[in-house]
N, C-alpha and C. Protein backbone atom coordinates (compact mmCIF):
# COMPACT_ATOMS: atom_id res chain seq x y z
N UNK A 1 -13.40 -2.22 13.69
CA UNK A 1 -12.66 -1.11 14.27
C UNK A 1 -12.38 -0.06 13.21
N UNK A 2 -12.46 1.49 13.95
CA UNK A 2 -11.96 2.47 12.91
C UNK A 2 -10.23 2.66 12.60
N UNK A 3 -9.78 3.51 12.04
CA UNK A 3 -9.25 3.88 11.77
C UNK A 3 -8.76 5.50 12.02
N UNK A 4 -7.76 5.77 12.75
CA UNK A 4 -7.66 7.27 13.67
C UNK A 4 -6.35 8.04 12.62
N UNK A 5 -7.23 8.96 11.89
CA UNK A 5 -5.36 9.30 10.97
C UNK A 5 -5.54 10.72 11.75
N UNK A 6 -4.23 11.02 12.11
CA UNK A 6 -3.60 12.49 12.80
C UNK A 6 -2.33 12.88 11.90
N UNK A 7 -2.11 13.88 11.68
CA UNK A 7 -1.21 14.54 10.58
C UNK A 7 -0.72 15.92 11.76
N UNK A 8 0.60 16.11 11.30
CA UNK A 8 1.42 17.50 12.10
C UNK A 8 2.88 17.39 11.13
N UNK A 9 2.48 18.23 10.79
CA UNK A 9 3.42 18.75 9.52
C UNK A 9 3.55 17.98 8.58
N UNK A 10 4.73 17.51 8.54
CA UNK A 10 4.26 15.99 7.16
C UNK A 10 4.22 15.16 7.70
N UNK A 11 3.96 14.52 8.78
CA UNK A 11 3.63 13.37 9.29
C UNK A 11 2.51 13.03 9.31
N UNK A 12 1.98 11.81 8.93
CA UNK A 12 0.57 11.25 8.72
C UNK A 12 0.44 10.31 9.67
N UNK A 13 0.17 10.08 10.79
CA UNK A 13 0.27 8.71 11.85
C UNK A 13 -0.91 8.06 11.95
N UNK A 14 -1.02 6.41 11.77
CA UNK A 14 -2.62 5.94 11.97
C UNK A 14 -2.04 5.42 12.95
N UNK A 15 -3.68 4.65 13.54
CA UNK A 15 -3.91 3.80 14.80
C UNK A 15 -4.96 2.85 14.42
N UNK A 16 -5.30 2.00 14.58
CA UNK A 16 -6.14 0.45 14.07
C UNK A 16 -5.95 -0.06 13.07
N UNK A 17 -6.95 -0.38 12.55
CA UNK A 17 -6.88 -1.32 11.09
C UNK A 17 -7.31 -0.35 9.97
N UNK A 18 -5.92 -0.39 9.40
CA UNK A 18 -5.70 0.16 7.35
C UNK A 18 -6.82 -0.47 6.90
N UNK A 19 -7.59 -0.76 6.47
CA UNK A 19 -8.96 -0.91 5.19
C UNK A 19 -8.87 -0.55 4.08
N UNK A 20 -9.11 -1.31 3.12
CA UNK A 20 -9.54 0.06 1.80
C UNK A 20 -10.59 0.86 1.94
N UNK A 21 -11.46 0.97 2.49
CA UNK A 21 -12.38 1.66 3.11
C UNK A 21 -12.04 3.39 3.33
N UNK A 22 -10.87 2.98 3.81
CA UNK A 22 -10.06 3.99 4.68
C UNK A 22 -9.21 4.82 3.39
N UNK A 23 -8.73 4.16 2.74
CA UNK A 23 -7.65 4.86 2.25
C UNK A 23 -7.63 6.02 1.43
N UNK A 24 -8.69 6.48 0.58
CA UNK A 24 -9.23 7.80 0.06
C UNK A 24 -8.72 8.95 1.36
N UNK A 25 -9.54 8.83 2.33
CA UNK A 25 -9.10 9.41 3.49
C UNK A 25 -7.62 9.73 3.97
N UNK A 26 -6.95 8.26 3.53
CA UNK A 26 -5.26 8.41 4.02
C UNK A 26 -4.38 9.29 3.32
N UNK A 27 -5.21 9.14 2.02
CA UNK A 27 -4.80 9.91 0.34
C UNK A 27 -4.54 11.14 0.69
N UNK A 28 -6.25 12.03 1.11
CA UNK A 28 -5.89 13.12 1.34
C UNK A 28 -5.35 14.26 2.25
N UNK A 29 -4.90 12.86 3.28
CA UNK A 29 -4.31 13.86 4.43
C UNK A 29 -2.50 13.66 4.22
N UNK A 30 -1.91 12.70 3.40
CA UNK A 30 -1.09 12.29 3.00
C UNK A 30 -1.09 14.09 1.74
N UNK A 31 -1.82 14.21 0.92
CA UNK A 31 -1.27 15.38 -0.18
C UNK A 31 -1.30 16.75 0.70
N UNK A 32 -2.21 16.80 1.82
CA UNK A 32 -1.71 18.24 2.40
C UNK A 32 -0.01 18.29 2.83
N UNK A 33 0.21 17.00 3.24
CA UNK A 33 1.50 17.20 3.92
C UNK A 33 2.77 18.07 2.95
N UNK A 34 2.56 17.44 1.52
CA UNK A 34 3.20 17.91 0.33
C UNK A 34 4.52 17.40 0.27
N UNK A 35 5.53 17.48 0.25
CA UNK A 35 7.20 16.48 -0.36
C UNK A 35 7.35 16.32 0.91
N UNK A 36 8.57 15.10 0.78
CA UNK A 36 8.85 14.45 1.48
C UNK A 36 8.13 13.97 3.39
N UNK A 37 7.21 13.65 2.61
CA UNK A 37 5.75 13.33 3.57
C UNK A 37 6.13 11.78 4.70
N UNK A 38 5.98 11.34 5.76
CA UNK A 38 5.88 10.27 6.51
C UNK A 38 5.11 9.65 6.90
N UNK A 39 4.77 8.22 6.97
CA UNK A 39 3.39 7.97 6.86
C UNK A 39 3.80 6.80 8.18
N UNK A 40 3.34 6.90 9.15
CA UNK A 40 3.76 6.31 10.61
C UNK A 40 2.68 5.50 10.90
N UNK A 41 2.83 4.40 10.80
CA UNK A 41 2.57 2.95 11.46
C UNK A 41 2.05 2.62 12.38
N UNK A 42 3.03 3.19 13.69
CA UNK A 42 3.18 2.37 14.78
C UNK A 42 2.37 1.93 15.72
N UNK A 43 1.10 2.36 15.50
CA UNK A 43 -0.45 2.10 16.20
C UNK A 43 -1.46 1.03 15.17
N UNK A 44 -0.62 0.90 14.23
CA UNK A 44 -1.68 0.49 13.07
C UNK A 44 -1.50 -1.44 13.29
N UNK A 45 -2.56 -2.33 13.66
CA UNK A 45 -2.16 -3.52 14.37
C UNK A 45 -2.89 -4.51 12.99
N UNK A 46 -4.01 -3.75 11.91
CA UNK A 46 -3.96 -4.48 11.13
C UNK A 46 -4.48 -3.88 9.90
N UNK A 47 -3.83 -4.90 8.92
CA UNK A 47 -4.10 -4.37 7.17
C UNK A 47 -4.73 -5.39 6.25
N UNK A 48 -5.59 -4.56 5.48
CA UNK A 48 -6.24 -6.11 4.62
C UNK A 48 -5.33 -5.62 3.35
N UNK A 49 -5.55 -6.43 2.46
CA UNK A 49 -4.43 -6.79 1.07
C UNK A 49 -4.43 -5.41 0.42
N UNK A 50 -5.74 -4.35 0.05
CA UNK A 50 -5.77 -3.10 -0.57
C UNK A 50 -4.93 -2.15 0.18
N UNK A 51 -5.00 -2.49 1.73
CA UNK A 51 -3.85 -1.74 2.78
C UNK A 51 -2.49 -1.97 2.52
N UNK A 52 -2.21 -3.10 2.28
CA UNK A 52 -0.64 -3.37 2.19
C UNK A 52 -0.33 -2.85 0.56
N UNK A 53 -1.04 -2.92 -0.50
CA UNK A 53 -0.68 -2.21 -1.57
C UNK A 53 -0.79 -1.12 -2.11
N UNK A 54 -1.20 -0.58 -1.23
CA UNK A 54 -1.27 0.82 -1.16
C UNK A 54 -0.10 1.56 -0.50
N UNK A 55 0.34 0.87 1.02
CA UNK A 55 1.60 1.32 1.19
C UNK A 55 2.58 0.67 0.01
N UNK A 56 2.77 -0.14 -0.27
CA UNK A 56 3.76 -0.65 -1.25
C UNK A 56 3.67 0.52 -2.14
N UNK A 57 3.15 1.14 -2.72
CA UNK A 57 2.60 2.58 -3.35
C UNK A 57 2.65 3.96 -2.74
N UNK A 58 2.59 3.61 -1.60
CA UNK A 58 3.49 4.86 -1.24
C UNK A 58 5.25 4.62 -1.06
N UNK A 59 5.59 3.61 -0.88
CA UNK A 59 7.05 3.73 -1.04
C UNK A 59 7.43 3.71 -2.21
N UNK A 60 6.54 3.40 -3.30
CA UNK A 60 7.08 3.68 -4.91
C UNK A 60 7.51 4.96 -5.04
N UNK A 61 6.37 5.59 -4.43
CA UNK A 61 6.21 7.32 -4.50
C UNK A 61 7.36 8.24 -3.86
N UNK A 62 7.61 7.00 -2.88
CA UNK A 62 8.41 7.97 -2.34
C UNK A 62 8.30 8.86 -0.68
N UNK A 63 7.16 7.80 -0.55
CA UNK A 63 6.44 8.42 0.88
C UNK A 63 6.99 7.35 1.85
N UNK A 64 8.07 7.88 2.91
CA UNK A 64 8.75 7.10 3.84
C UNK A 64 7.62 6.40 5.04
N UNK A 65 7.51 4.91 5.44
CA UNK A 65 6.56 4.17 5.80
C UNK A 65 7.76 3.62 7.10
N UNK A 66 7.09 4.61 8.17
CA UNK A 66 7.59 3.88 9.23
C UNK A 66 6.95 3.34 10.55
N UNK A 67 8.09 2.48 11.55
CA UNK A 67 7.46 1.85 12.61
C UNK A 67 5.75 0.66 12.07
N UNK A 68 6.58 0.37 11.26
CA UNK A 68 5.52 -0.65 10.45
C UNK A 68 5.59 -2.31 11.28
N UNK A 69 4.27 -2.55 11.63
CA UNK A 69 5.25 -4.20 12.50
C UNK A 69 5.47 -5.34 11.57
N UNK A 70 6.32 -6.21 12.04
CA UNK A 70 7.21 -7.31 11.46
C UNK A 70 6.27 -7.68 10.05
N UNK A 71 4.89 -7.98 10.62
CA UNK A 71 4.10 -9.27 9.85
C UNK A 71 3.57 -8.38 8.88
N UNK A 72 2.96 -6.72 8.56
CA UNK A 72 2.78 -6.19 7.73
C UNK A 72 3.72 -5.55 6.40
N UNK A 73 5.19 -5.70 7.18
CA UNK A 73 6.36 -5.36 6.63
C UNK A 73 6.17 -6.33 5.85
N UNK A 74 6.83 -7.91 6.07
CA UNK A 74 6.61 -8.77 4.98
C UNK A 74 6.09 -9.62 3.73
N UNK A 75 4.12 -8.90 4.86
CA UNK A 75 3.45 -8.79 3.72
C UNK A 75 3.66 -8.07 2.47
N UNK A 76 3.91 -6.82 2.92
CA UNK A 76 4.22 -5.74 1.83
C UNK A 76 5.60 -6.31 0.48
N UNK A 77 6.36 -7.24 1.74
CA UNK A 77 7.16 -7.61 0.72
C UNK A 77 7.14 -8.81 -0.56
N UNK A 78 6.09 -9.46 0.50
CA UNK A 78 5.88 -10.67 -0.62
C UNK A 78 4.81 -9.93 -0.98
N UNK A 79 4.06 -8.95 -1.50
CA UNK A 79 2.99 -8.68 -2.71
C UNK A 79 4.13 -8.05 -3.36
N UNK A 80 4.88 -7.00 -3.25
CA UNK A 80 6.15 -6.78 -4.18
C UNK A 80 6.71 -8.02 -4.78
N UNK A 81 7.17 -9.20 -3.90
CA UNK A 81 7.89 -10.06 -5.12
C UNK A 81 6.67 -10.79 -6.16
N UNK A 82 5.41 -10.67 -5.49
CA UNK A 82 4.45 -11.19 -6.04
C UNK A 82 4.56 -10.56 -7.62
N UNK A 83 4.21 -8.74 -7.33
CA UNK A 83 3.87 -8.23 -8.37
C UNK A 83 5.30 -8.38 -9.97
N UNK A 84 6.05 -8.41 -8.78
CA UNK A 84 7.39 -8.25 -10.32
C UNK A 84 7.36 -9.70 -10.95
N UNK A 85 7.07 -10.80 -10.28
CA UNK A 85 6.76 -12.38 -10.33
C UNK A 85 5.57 -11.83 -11.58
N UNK A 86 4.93 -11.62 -11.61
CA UNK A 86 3.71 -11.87 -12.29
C UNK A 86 3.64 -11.12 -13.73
N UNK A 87 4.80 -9.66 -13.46
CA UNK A 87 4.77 -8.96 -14.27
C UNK A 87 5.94 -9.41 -15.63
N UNK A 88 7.11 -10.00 -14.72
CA UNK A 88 7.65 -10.59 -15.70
C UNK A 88 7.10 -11.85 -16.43
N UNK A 89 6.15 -12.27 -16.10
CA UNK A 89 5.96 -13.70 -16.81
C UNK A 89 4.80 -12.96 -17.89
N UNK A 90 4.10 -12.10 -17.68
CA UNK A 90 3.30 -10.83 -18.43
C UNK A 90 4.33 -10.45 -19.77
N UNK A 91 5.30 -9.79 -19.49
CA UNK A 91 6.20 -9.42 -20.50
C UNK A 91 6.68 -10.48 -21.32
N UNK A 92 6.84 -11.71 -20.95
CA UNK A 92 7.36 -12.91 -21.34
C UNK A 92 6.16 -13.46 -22.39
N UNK A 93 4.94 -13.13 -21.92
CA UNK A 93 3.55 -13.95 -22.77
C UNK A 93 3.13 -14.84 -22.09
N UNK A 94 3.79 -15.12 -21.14
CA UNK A 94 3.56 -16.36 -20.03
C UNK A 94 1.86 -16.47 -19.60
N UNK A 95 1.34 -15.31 -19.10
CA UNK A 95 0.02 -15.04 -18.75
C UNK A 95 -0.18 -13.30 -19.25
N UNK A 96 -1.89 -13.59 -19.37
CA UNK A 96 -2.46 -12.48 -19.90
C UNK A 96 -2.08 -11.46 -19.19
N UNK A 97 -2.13 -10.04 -19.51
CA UNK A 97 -2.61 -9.53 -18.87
C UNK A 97 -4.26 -8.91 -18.48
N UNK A 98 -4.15 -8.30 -17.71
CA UNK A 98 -5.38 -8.06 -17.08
C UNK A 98 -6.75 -7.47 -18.03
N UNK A 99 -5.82 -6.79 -19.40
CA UNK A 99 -6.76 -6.36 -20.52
C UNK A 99 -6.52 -6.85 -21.89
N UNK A 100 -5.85 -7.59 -21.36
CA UNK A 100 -5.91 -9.08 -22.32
C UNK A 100 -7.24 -10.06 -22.05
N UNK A 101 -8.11 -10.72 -23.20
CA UNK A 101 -8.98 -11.53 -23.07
C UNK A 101 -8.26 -13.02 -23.64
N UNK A 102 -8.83 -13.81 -22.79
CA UNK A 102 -8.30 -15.33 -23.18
C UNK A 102 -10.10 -15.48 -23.39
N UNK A 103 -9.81 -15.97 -24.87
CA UNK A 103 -10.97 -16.82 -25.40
C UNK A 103 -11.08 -18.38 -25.34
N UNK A 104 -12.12 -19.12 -25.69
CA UNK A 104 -12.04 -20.23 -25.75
C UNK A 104 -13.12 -20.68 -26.91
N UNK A 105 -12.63 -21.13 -27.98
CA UNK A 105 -13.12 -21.48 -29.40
C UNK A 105 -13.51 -22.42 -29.47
């Protein structure tokens, strides 16, 4: 299934399934809108993992994410506790990071 983005003033509204596929596309209809932009949900029935962190990234930003349903909401929330989970054990030395190399001698 595609993906239907419609924009009217700063509102950005999808309908089907978020993709990463998609989201370049979401990007730039999201920067015409310009400050305090809305990025509306309520047709959108599914997201793969690059979808949900990408909105998690727009609410960093600052881009209000609404009429989002239950099960994508929480996704969004457990990759947030995911990411601070992972990042503190990063700061700690716990695990590499990502441009960190683990050798083996």
């Amino acid at each position: 299934m595609t993906l239907k983005i419609e924009r009217f003033r700063a509102r950005v509204r999808l309908s089907g399934e978020l993709r990463s596929e998609h989201l370049d596309q979401v990007k730039a209809e999201l920067q015409k809108c310009g400050a305090s932009v809305v990025l509306d949900l309520e047709e959108v029935n599914l997201a793969d993992v690059e979808g949900v962190r990408f909105l998690n990234g727009c609410e960093a930003k600052g881009i209000s994410v609404v009429h989002c349903s239950p099960y994508i909401r929480e996704w969004m929330s457990r990759e947030r506790r995911q990411r601070e989970t992972s990042g503190d054990k990063r700061k700690k030395g716990q695990i590499p990071s990502k441009d960190e190399h683990v050798g083996h001698e």
